[in-house]
N, C-alpha and C. Protein backbone atom coordinates (compact mmCIF):
# COMPACT_ATOMS: atom_id res chain seq x y z
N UNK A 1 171.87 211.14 19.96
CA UNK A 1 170.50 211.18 20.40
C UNK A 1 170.42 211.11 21.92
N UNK A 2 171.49 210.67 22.45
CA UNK A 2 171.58 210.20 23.77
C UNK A 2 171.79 211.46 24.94
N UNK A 3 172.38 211.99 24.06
CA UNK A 3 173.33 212.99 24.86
C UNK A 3 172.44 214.21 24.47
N UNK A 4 170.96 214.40 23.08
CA UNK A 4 170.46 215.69 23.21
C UNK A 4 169.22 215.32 24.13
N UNK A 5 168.96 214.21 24.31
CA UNK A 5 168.00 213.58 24.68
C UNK A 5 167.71 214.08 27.04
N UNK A 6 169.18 214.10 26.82
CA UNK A 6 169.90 214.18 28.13
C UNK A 6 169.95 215.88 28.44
N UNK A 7 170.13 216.41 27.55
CA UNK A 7 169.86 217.86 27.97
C UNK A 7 168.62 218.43 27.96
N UNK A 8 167.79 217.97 27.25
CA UNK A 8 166.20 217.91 27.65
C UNK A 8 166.04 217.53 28.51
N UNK A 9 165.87 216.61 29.01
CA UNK A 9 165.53 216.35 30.54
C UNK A 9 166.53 217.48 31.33
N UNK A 10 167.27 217.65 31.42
CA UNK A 10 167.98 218.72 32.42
C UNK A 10 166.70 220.45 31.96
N UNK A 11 166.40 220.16 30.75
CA UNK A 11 166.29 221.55 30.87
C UNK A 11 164.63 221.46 30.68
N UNK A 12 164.05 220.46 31.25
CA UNK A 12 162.33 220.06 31.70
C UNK A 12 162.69 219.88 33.39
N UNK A 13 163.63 219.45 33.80
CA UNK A 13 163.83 219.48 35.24
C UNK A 13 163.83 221.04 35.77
N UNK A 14 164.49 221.65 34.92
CA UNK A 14 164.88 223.30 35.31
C UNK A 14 163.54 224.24 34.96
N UNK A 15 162.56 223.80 34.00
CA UNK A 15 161.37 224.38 33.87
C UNK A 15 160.71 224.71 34.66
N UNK A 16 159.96 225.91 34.41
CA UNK A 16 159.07 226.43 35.57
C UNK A 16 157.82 226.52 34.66
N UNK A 17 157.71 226.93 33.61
CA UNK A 17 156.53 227.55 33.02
C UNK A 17 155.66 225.86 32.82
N UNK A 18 154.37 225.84 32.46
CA UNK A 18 154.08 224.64 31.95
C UNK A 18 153.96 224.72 30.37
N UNK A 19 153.85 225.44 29.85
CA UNK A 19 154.19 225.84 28.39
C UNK A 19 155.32 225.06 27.84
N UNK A 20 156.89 225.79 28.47
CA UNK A 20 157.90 225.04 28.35
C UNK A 20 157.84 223.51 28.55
N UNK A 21 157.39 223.14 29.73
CA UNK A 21 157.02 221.54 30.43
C UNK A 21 156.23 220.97 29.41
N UNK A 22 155.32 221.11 28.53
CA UNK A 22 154.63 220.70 27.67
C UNK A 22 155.92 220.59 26.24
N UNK A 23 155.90 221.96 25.98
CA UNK A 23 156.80 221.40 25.04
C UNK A 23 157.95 220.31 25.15
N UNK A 24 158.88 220.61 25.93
CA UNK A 24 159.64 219.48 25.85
C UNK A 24 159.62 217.88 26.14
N UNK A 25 158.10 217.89 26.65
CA UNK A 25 157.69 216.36 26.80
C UNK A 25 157.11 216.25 25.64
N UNK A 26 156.90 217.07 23.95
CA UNK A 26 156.64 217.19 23.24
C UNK A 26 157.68 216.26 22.26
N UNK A 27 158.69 217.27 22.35
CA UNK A 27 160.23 217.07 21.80
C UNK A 27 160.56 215.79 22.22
N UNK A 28 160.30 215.22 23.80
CA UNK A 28 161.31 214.12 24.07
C UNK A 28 160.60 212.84 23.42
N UNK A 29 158.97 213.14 23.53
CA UNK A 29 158.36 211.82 22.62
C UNK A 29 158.97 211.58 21.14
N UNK A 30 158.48 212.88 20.66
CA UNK A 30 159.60 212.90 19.57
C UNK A 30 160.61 212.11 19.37
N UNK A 31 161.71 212.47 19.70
CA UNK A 31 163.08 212.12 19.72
C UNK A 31 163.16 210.23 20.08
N UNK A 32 162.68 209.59 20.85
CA UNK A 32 161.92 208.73 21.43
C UNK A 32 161.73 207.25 20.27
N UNK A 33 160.47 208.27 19.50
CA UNK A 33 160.05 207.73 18.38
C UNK A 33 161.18 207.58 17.46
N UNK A 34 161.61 208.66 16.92
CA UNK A 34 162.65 208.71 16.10
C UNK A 34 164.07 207.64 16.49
N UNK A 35 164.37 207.58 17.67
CA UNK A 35 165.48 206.65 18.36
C UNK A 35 164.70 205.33 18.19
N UNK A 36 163.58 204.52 18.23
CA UNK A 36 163.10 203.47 18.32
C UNK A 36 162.99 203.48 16.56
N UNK A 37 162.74 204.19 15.42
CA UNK A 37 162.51 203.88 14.43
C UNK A 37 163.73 203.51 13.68
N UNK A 38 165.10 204.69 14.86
CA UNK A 38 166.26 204.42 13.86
C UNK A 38 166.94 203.27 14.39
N UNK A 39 166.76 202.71 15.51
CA UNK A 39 167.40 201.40 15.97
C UNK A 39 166.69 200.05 15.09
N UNK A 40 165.68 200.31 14.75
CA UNK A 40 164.62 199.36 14.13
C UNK A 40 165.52 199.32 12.46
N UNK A 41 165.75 200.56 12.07
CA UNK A 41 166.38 200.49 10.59
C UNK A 41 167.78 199.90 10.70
N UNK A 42 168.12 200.73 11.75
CA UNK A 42 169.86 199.90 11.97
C UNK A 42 169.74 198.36 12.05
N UNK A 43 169.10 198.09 12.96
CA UNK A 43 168.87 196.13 13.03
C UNK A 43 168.63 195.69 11.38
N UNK A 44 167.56 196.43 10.73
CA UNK A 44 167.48 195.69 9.16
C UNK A 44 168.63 195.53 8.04
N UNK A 45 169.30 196.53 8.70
CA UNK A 45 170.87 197.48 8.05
C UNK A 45 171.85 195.92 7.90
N UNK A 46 172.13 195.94 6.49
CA UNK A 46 173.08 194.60 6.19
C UNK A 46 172.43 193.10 5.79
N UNK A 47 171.30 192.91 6.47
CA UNK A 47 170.07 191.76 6.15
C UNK A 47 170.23 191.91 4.78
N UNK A 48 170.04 190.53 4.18
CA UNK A 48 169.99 190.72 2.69
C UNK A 48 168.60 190.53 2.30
N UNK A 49 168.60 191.03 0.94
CA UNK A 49 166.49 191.21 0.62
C UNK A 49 166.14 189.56 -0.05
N UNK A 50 167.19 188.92 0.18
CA UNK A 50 166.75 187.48 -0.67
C UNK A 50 167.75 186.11 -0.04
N UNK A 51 166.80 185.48 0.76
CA UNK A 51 168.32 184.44 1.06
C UNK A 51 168.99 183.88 0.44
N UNK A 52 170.50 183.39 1.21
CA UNK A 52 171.63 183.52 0.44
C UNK A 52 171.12 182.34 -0.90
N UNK A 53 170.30 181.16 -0.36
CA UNK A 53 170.15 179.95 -1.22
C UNK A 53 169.74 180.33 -2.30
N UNK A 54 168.76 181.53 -2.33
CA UNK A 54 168.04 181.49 -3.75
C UNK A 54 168.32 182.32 -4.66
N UNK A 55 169.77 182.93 -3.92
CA UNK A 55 170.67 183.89 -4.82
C UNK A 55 171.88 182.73 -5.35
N UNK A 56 172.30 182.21 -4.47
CA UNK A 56 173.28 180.55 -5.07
C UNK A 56 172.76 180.48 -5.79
N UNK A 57 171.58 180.09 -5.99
CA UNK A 57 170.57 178.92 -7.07
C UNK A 57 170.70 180.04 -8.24
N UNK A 58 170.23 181.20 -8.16
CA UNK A 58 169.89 181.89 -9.22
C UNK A 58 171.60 181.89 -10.32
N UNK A 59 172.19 182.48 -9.39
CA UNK A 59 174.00 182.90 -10.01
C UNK A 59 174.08 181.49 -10.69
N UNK A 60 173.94 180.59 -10.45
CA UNK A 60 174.09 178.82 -10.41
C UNK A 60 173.61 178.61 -11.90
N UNK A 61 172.28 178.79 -11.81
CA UNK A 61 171.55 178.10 -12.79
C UNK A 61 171.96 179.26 -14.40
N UNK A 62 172.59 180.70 -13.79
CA UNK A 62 172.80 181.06 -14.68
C UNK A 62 174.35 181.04 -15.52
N UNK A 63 174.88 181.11 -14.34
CA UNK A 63 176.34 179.84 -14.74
C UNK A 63 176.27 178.39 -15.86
N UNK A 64 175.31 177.62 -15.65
CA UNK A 64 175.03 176.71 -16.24
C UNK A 64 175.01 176.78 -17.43
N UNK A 65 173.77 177.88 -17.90
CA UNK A 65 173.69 178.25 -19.15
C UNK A 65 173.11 179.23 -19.53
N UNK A 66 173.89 180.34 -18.92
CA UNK A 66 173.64 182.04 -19.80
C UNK A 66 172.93 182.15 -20.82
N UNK A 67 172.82 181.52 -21.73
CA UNK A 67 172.20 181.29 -23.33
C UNK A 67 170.99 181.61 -23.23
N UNK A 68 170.42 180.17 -22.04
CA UNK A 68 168.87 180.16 -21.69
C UNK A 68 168.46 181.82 -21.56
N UNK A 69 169.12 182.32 -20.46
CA UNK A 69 168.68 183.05 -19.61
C UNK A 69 168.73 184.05 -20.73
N UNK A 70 169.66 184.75 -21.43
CA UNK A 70 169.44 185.67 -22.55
C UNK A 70 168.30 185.24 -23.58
N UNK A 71 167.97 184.91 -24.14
CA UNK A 71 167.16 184.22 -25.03
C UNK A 71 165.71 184.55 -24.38
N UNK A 72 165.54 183.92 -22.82
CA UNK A 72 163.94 184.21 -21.98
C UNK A 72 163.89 185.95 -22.19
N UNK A 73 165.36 186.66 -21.30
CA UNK A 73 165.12 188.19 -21.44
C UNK A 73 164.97 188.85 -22.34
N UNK A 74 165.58 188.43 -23.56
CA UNK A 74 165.24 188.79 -25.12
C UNK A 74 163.56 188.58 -25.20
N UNK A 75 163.38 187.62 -25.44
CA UNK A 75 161.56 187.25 -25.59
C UNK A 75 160.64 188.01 -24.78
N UNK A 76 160.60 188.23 -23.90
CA UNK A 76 160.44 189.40 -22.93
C UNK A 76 160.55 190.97 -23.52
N UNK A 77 161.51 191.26 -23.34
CA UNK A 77 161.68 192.40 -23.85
C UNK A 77 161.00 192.90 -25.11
N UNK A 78 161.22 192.06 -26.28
CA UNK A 78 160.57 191.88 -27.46
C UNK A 78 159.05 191.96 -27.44
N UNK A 79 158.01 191.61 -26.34
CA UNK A 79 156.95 191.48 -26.14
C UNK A 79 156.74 193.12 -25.68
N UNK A 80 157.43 193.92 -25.12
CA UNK A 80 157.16 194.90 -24.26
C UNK A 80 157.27 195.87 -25.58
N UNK A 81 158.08 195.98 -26.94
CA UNK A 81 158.16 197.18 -28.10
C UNK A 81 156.70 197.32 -28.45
């Protein structure tokens, strides 16, 4: 992004028309946006969707006693035929 980002500007510096000059301050907002949205996804990139505690707790409590936990999803399910 850096480096197409970089030849736009070389080739809005080299512009003469304002047509061209328009467009590529078109393109570079563009690109811009797109670089700020994909740095924004990269930072979320690896974060987990549930903290670690209440995934312990969950694995935990179902360690304890699987039984429970089949038996609730059964009853459940059974409600949904």
């Amino acid at each position: 992004m850096d480096r197409k980002t970089a030849q736009l500007v070389d080739r809005l510096v080299d512009a003469d028309s304002q047509t061209l000059i328009t467009a590529y301050e078109s393109r570079l907002q563009e690109m811009e946006d797109q670089k700020l949205f994909l740095s924004e996804k990269l930072a979320q990139t690896g974060q987990p969707t549930i903290p670690f505690q209440d995934a312990f707790r969950t694995a935990f409590d179902f360690l304890a006693n699987p039984w429970n936990l089949w038996v609730q999803v059964a009853l459940k399910t059974k409600g949904q035929c």
